[in-house]
C-alpha atoms as a PDB file:
ATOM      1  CA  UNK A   1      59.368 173.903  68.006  1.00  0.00           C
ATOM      2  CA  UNK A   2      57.847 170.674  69.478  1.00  0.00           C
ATOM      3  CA  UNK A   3      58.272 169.823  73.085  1.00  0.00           C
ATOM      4  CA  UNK A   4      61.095 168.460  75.055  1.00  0.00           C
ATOM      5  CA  UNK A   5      60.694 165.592  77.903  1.00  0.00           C
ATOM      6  CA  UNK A   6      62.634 163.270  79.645  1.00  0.00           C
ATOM      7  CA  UNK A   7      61.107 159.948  81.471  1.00  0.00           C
ATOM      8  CA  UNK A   8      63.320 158.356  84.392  1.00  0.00           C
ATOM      9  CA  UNK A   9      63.107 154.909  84.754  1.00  0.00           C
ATOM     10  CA  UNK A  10      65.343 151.749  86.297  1.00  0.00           C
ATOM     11  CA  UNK A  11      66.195 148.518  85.125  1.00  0.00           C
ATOM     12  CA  UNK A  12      67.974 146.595  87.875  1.00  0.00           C
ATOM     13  CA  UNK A  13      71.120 149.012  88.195  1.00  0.00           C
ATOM     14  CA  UNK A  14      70.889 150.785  85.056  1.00  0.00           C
ATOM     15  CA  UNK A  15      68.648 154.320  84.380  1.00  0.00           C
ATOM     16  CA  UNK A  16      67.051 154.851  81.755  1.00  0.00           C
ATOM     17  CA  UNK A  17      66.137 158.302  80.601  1.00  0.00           C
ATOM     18  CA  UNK A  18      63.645 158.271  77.335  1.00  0.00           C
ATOM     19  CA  UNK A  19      63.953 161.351  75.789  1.00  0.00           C
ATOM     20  CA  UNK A  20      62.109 162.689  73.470  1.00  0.00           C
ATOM     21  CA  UNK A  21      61.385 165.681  71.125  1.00  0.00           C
ATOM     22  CA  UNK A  22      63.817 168.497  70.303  1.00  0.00           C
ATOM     23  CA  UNK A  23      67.055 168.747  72.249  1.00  0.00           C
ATOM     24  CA  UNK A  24      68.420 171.879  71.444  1.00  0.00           C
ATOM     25  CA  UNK A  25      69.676 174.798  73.632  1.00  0.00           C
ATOM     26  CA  UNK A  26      66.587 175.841  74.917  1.00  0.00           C
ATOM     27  CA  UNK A  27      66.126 172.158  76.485  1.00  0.00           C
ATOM     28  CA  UNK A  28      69.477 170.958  77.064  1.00  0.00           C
ATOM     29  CA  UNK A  29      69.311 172.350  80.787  1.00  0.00           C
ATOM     30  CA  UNK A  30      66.345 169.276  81.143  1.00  0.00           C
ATOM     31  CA  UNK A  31      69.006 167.029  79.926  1.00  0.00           C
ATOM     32  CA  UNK A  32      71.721 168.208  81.979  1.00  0.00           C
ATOM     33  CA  UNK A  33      69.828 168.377  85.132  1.00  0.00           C
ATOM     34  CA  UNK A  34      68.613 164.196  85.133  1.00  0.00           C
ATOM     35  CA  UNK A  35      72.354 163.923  84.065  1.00  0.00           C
ATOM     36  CA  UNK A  36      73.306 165.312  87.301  1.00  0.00           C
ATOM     37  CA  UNK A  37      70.646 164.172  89.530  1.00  0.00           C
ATOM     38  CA  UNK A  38      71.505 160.516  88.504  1.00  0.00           C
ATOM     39  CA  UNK A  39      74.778 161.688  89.394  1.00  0.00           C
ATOM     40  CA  UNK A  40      74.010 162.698  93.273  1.00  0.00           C
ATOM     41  CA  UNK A  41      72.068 159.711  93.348  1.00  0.00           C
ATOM     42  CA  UNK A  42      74.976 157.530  92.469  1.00  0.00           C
ATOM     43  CA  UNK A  43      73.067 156.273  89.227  1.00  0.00           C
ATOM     44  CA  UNK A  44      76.176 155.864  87.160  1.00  0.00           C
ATOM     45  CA  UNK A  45      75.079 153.100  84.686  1.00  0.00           C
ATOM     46  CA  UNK A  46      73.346 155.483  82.320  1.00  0.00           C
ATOM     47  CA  UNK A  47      71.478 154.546  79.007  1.00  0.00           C
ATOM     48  CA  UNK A  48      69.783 157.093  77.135  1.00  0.00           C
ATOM     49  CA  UNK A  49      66.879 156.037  74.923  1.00  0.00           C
ATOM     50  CA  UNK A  50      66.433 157.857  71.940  1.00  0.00           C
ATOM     51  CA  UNK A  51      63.691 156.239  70.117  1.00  0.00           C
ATOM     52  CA  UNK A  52      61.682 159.172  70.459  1.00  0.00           C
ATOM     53  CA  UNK A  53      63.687 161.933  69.905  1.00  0.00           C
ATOM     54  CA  UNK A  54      63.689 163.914  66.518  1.00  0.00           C
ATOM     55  CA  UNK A  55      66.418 166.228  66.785  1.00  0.00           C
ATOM     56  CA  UNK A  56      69.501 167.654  68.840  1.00  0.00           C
ATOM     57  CA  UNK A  57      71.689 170.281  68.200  1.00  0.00           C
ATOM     58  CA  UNK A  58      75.298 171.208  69.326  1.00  0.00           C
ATOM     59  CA  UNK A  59      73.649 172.260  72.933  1.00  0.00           C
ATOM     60  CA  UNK A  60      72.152 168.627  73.283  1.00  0.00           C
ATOM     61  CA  UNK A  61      75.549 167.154  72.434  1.00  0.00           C
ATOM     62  CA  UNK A  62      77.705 169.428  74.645  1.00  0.00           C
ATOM     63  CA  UNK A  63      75.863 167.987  77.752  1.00  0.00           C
ATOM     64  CA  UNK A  64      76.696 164.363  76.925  1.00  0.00           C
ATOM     65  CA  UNK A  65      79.949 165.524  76.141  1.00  0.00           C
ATOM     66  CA  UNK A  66      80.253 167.532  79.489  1.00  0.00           C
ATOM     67  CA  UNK A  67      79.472 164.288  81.748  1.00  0.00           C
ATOM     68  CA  UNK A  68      81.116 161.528  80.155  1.00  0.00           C
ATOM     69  CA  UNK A  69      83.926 161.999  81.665  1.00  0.00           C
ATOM     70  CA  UNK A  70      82.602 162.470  85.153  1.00  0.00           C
ATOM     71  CA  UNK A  71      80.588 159.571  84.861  1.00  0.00           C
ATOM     72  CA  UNK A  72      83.206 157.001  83.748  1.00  0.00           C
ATOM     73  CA  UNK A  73      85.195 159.021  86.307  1.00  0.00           C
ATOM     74  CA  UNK A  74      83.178 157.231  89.069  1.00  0.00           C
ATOM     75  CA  UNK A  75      82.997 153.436  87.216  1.00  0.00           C
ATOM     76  CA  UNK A  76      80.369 153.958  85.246  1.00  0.00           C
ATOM     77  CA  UNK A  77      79.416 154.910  81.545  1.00  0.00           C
ATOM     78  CA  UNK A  78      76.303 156.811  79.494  1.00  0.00           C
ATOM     79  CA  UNK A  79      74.979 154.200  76.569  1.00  0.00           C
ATOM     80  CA  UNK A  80      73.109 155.529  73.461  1.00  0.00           C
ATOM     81  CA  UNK A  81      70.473 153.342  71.800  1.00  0.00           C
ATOM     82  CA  UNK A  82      67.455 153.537  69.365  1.00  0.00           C
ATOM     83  CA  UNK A  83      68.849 156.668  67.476  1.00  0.00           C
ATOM     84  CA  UNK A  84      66.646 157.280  64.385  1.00  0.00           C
ATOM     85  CA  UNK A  85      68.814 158.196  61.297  1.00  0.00           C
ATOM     86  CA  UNK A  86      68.619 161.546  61.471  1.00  0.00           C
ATOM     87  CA  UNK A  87      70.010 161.946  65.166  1.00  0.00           C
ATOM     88  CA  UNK A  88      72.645 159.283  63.794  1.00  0.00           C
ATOM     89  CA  UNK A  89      74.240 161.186  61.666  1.00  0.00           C
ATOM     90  CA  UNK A  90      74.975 163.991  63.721  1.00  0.00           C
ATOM     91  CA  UNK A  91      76.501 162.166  66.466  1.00  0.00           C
ATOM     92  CA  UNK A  92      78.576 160.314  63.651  1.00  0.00           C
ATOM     93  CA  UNK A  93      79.179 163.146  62.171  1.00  0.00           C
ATOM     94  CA  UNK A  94      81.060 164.992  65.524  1.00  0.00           C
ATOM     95  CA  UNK A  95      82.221 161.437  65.786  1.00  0.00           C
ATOM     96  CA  UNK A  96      80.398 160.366  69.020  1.00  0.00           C
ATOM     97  CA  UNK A  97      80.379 156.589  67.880  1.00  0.00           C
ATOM     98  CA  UNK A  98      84.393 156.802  69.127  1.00  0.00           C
ATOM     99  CA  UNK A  99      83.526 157.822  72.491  1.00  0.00           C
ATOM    100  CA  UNK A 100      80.178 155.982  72.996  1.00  0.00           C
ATOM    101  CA  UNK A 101      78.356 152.741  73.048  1.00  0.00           C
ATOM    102  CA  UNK A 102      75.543 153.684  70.564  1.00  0.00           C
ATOM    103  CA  UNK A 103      73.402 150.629  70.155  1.00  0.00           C
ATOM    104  CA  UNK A 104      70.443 150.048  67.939  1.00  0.00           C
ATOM    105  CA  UNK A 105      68.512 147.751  71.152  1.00  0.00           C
ATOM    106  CA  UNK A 106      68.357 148.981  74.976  1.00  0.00           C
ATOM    107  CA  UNK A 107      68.034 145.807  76.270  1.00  0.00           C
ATOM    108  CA  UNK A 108      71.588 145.561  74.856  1.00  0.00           C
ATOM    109  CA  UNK A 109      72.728 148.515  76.452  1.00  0.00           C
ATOM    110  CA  UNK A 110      71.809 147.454  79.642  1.00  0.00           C
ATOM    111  CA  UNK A 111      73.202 144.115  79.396  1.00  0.00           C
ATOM    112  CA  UNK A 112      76.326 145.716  78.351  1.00  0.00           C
ATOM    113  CA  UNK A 113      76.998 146.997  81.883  1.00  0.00           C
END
């Protein structure tokens, strides 16, 4: 299984996590846990980039699924961008492109908030 990481970064308001490797449900806590720190740091303009990440499973949804809500809850929102096809496909295929911004450019994304 390759590695899982997550790089924090800002843009004006907006984090950016970069994640990369294989979400799955032996990494998902990594996800969930910059989810939730952005959270007590009242980061709520959230865009993931996933340029670099090759895979996710039902774990790796369940935690975007498990904090939309709470984020939009408090004014903000959680933007997708730079999916490769693969990753696509399974977000379109739970239908995730109904309840999220996913964007082919970040630097949309971030404008978007």
């Amino acid at each position: 299984m390759k590695n899982f990481s997550i790089a924090k970064r800002q843009i004006n308001d907006v984090s950016v996590l970069d994640v990369s490797g294989e979400l799955d449900a032996h990494t998902a806590s990594q996800l969930e846990n910059s989810l939730k720190s952005l959270i007590d740091d009242q980061r709520f303009r959230i865009v993931v980039n996933c340029s670099r990440l090759d895979y996710i499973a039902s774990a790796g949804l369940g935690v975007f699924m498990a904090y939309i809500e709470d984020v939009r809850g408090l004014g903000g929102d959680i933007k997708l961008t730079n999916m490769n096809d693969r990753v696509y496909n399974v977000f379109d295929l739970l239908g995730f492109p109904t309840l999220y911004d996913i964007l082919d450019d970040e630097k949309e994304a971030v404008e978007g908030f």
